[in-house]
C-alpha atoms as a PDB file:
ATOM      1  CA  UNK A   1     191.250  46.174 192.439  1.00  0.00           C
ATOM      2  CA  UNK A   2     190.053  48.411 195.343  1.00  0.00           C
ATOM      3  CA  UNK A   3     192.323  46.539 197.764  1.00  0.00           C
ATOM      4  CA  UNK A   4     195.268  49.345 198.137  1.00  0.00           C
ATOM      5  CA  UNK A   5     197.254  46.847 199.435  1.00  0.00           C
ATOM      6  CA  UNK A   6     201.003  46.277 197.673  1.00  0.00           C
ATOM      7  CA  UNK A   7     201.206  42.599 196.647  1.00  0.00           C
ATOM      8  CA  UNK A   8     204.199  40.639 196.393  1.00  0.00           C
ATOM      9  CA  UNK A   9     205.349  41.379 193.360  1.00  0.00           C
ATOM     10  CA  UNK A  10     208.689  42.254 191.064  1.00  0.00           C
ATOM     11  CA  UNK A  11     209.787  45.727 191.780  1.00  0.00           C
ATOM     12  CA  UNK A  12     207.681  48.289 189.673  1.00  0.00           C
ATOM     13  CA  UNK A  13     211.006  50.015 188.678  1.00  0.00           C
ATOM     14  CA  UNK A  14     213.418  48.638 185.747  1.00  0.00           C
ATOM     15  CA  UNK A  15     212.436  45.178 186.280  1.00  0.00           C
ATOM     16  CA  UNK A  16     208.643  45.619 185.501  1.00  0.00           C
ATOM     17  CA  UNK A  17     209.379  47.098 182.375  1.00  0.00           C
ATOM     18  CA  UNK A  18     212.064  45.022 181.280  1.00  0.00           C
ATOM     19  CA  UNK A  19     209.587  42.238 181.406  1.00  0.00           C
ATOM     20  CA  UNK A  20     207.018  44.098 180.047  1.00  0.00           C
ATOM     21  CA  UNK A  21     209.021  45.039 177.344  1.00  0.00           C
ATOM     22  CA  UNK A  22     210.168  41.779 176.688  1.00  0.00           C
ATOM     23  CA  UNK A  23     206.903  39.309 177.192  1.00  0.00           C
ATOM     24  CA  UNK A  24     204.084  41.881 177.327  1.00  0.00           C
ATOM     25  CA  UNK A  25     200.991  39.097 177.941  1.00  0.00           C
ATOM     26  CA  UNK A  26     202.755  37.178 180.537  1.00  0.00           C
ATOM     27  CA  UNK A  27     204.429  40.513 182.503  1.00  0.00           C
ATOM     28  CA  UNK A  28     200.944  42.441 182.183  1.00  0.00           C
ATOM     29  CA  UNK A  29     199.524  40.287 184.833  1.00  0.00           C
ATOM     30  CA  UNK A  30     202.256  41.706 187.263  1.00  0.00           C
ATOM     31  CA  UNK A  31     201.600  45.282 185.958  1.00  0.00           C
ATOM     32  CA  UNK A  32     197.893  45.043 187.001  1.00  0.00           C
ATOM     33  CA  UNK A  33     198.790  43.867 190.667  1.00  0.00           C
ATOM     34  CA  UNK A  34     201.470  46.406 191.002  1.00  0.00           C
ATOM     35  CA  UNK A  35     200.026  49.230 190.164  1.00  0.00           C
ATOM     36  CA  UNK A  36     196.227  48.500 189.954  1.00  0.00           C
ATOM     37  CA  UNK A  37     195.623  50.150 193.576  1.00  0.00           C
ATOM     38  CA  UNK A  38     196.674  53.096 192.961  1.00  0.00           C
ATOM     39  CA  UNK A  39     194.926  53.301 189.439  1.00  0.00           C
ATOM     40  CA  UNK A  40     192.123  52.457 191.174  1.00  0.00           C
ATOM     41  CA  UNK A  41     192.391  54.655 194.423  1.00  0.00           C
ATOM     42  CA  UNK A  42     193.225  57.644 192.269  1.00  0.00           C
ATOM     43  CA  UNK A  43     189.922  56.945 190.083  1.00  0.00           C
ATOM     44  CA  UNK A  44     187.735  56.785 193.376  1.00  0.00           C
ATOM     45  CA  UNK A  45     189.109  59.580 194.844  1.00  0.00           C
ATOM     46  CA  UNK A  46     188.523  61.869 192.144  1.00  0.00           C
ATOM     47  CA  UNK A  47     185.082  60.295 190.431  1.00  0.00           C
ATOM     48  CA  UNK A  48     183.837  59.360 194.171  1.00  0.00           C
ATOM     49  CA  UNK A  49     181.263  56.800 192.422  1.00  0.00           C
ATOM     50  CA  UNK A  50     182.955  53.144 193.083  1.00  0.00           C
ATOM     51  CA  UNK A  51     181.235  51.847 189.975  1.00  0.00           C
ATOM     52  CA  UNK A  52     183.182  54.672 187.926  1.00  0.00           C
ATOM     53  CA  UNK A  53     185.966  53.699 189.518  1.00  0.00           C
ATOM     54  CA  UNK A  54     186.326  50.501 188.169  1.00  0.00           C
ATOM     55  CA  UNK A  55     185.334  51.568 185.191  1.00  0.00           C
ATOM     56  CA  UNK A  56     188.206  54.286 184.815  1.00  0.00           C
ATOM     57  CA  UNK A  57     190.600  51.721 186.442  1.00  0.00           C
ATOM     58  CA  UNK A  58     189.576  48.884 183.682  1.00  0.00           C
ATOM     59  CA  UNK A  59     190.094  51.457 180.895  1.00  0.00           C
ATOM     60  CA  UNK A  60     193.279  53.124 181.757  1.00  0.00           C
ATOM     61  CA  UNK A  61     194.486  49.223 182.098  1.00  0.00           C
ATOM     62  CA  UNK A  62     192.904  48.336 178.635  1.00  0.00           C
ATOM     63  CA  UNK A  63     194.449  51.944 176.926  1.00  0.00           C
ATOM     64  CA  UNK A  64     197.627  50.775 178.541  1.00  0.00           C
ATOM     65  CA  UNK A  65     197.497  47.314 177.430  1.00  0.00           C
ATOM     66  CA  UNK A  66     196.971  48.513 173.578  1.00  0.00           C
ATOM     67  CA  UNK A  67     199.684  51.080 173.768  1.00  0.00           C
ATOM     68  CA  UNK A  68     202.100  48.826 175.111  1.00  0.00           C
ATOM     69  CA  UNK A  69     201.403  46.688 172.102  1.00  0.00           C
ATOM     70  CA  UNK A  70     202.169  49.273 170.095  1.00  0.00           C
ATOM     71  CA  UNK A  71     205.393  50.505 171.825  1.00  0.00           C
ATOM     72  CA  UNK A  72     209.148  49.248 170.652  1.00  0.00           C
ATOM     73  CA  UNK A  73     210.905  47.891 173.538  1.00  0.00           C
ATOM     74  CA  UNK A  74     212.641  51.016 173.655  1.00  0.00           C
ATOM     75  CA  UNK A  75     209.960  52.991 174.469  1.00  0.00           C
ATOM     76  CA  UNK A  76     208.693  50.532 176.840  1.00  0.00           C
ATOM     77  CA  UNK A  77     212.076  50.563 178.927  1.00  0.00           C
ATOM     78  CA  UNK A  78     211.960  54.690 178.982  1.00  0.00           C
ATOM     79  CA  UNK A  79     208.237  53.815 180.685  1.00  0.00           C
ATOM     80  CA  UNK A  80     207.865  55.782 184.697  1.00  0.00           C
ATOM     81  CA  UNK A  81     205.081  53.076 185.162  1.00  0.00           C
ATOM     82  CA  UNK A  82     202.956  55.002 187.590  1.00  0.00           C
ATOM     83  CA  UNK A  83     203.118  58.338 186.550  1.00  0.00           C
ATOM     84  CA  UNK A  84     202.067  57.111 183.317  1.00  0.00           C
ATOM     85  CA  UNK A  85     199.065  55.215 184.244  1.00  0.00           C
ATOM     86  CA  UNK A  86     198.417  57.784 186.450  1.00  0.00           C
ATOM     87  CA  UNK A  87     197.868  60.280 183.824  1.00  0.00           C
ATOM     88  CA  UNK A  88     195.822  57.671 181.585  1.00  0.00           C
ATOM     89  CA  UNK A  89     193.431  57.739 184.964  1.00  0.00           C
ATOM     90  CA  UNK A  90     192.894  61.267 185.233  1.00  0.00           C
ATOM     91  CA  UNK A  91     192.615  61.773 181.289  1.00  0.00           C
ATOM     92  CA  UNK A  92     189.682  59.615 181.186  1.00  0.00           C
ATOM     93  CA  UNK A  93     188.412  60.991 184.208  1.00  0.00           C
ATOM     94  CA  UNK A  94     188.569  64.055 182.921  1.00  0.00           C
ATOM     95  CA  UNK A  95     186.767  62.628 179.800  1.00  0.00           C
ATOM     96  CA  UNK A  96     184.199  61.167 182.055  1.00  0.00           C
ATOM     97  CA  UNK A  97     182.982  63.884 183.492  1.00  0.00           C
ATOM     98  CA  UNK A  98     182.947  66.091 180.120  1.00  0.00           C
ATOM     99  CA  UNK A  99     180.461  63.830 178.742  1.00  0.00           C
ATOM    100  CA  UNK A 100     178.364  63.515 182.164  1.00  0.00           C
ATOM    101  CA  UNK A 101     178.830  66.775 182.383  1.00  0.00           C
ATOM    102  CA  UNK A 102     178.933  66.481 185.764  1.00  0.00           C
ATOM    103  CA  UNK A 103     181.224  68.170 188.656  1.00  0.00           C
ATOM    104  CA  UNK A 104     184.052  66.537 189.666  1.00  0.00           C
ATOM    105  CA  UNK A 105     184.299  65.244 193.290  1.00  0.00           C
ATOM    106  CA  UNK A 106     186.702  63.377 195.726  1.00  0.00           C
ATOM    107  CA  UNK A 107     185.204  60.136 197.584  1.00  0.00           C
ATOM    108  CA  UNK A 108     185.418  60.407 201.461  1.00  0.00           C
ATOM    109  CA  UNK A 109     189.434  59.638 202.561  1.00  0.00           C
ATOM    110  CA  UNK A 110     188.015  57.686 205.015  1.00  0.00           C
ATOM    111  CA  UNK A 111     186.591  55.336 202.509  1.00  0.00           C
ATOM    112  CA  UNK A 112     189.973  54.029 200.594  1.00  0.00           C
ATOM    113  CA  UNK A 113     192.013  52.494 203.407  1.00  0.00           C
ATOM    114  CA  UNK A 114     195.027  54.843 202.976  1.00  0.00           C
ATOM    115  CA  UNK A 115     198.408  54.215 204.973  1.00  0.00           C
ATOM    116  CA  UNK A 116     198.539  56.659 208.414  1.00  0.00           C
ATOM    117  CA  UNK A 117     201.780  58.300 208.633  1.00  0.00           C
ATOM    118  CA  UNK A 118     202.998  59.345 212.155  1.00  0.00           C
ATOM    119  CA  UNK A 119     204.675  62.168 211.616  1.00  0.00           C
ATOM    120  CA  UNK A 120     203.383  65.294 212.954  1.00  0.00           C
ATOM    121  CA  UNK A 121     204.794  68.064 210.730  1.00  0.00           C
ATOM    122  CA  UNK A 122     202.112  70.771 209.776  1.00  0.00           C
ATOM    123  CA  UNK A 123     201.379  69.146 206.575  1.00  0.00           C
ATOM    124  CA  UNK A 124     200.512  65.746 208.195  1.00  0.00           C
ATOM    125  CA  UNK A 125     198.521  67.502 210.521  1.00  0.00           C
ATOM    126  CA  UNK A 126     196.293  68.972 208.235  1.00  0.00           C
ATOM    127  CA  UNK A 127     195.560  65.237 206.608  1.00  0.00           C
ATOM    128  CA  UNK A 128     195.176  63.661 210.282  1.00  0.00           C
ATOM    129  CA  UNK A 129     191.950  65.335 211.570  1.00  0.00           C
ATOM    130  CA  UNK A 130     189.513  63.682 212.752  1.00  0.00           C
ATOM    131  CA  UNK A 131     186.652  64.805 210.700  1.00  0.00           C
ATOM    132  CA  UNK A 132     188.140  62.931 207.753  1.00  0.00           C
ATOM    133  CA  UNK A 133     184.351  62.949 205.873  1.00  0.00           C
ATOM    134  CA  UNK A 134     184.608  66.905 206.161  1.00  0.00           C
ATOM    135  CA  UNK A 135     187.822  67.046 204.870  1.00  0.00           C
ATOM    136  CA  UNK A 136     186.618  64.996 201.945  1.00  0.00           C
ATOM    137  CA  UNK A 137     183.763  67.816 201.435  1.00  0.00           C
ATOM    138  CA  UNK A 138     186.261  70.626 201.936  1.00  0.00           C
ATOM    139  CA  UNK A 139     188.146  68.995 199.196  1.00  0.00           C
ATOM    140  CA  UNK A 140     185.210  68.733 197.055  1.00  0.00           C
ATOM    141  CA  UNK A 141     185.929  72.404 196.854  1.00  0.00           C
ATOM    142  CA  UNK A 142     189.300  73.120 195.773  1.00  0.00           C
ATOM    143  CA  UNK A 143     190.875  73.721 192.630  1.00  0.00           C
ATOM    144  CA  UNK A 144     191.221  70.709 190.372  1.00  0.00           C
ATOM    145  CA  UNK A 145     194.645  70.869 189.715  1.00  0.00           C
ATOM    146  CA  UNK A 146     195.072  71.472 193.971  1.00  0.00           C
ATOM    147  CA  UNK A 147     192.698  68.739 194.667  1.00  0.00           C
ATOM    148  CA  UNK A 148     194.097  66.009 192.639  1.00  0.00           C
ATOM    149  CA  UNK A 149     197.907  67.095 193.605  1.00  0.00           C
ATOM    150  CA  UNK A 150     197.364  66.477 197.117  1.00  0.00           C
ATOM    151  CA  UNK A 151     195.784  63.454 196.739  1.00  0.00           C
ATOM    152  CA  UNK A 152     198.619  62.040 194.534  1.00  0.00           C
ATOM    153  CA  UNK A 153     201.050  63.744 197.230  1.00  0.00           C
ATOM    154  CA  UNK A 154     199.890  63.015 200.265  1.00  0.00           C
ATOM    155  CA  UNK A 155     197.583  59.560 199.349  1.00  0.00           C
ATOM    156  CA  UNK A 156     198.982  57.955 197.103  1.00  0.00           C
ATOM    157  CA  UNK A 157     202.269  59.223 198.751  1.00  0.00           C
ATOM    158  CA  UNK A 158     204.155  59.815 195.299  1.00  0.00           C
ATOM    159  CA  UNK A 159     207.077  61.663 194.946  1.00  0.00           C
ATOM    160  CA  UNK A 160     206.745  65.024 193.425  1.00  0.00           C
ATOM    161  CA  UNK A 161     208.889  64.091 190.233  1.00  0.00           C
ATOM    162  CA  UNK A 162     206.413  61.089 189.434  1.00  0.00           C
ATOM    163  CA  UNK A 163     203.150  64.045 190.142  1.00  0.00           C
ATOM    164  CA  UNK A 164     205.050  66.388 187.568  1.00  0.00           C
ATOM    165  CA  UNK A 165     205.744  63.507 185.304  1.00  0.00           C
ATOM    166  CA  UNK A 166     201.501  62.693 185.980  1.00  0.00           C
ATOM    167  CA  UNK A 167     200.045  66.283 185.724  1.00  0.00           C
ATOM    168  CA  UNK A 168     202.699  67.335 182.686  1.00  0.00           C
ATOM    169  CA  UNK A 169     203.762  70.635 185.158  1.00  0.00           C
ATOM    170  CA  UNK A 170     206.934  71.280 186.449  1.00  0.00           C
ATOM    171  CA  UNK A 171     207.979  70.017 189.980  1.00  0.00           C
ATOM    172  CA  UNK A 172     208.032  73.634 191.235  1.00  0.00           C
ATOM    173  CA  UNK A 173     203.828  74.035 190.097  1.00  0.00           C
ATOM    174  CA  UNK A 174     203.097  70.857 191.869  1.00  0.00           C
ATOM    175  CA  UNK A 175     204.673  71.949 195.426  1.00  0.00           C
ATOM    176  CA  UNK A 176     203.119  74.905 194.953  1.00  0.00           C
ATOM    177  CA  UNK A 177     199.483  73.382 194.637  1.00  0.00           C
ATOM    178  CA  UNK A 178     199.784  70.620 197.289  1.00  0.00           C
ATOM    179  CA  UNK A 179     200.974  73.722 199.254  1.00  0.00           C
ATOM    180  CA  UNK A 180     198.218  76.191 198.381  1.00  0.00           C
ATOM    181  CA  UNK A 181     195.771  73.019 198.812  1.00  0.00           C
ATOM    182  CA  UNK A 182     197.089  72.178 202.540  1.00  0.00           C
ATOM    183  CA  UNK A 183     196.646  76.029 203.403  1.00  0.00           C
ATOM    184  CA  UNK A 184     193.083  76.270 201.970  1.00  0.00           C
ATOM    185  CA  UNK A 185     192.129  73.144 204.287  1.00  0.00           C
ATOM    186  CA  UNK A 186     194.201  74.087 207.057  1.00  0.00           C
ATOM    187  CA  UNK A 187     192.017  77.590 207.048  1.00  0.00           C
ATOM    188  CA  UNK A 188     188.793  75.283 206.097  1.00  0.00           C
ATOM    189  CA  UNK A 189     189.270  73.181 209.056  1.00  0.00           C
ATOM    190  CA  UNK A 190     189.557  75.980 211.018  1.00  0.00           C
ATOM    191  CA  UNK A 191     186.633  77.294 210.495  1.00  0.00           C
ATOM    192  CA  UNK A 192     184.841  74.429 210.404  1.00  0.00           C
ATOM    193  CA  UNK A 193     185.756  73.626 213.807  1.00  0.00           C
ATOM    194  CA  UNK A 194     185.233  76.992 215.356  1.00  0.00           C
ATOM    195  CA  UNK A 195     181.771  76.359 213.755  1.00  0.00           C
ATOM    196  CA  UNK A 196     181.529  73.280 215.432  1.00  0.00           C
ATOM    197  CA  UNK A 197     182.512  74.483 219.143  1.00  0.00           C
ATOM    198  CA  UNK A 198     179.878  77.569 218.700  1.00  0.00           C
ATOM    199  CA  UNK A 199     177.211  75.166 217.625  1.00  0.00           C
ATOM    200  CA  UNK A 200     178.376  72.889 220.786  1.00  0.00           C
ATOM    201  CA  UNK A 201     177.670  75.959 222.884  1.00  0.00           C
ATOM    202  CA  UNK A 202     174.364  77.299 221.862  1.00  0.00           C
ATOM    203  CA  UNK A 203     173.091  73.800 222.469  1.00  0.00           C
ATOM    204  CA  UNK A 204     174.699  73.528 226.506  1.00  0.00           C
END
């Protein structure tokens, strides 16, 4: 499950949950391949303990599994597959770390074998550093509702409508915290590397 690479499956639109809908044992297979990276990537990004990872990812797939079960087809057709999972994830992350009571954390992006995107707009830039075990720490310190919006964003790379659809906010909230997120590391990163060319100066 921590491979993040797509398989070759159905499409994970329509199709997945017609067949879902329609044979729920033999289509669930196909639902786990699908969209089990991402369930899993989002758990490790935000628990940053592998072995709560897969224990977030097994849940959300065995909470799915019985609400499916319980769902007409109907309901099952209206499904946005990975927004929905998605917020299964974070809900029993969230649970997780009420009961550890325990801070939550992001695991090192250079850690989850995330796809490289070659644009160079400031956003990208931001996410492209070098020091990508910094930016994990830097991370570590923003908001919760910033911290797991950019990762969804600009990880995961989902569209804004599926984030609102995850976080229950409107679209217009979500920009807003990937955007307040990317400024707070942009100014982070920064500093940090102004720190880092002082330190590289006392020392010559």
């Amino acid at each position: 499950m921590g491979d993040a690479r797509q398989p070759a499956y159905g499409d994970e639109g329509a199709g997945l949950v017609d067949r879902l809908a329609g044979d729920l044992d033999a289509a669930f297979a196909e639902l786990l391949a699908v969209h089990g990276p991402a369930v899993y990537t989002t758990a490790l990004r935000v628990s940053r303990q592998p072995a709560d990872a897969e224990d977030v990812a097994a849940e959300t797939f065995a909470r799915a599994y019985a609400a499916l079960r319980g769902y007409p087809p109907e309901r099952t057709r209206a499904l946005r597959l990975r927004p929905w999972l998605i917020t299964i994830t974070l809900n029993l992350w969230r649970n997780q770390v009420r009961a550890a009571s325990r801070r939550p954390t992001v695991v090192p992006l250079a850690n989850a074998g995330e796809r490289h995107d070659p644009a160079s707009g400031p956003e990208q830039q931001a996410l492209d550093l070098d020091g990508r075990a910094q930016l994990a720490d830097l991370l570590v310190d923003l908001p919760e509702q910033q911290r797991v919006a950019v990762v969804l964003r600009h990880v995961l790379d989902m569209s804004y409508a599926d984030i609102s659809a995850a976080l229950g906010c409107p679209e217009g909230t979500v920009k807003s915290h990937v955007s307040r997120a990317l400024a707070a590391l942009r100014t982070r990163l920064a500093s940090a590397a102004k720190e880092g060319r002082h330190s590289e100066e006392v020392r010559t």
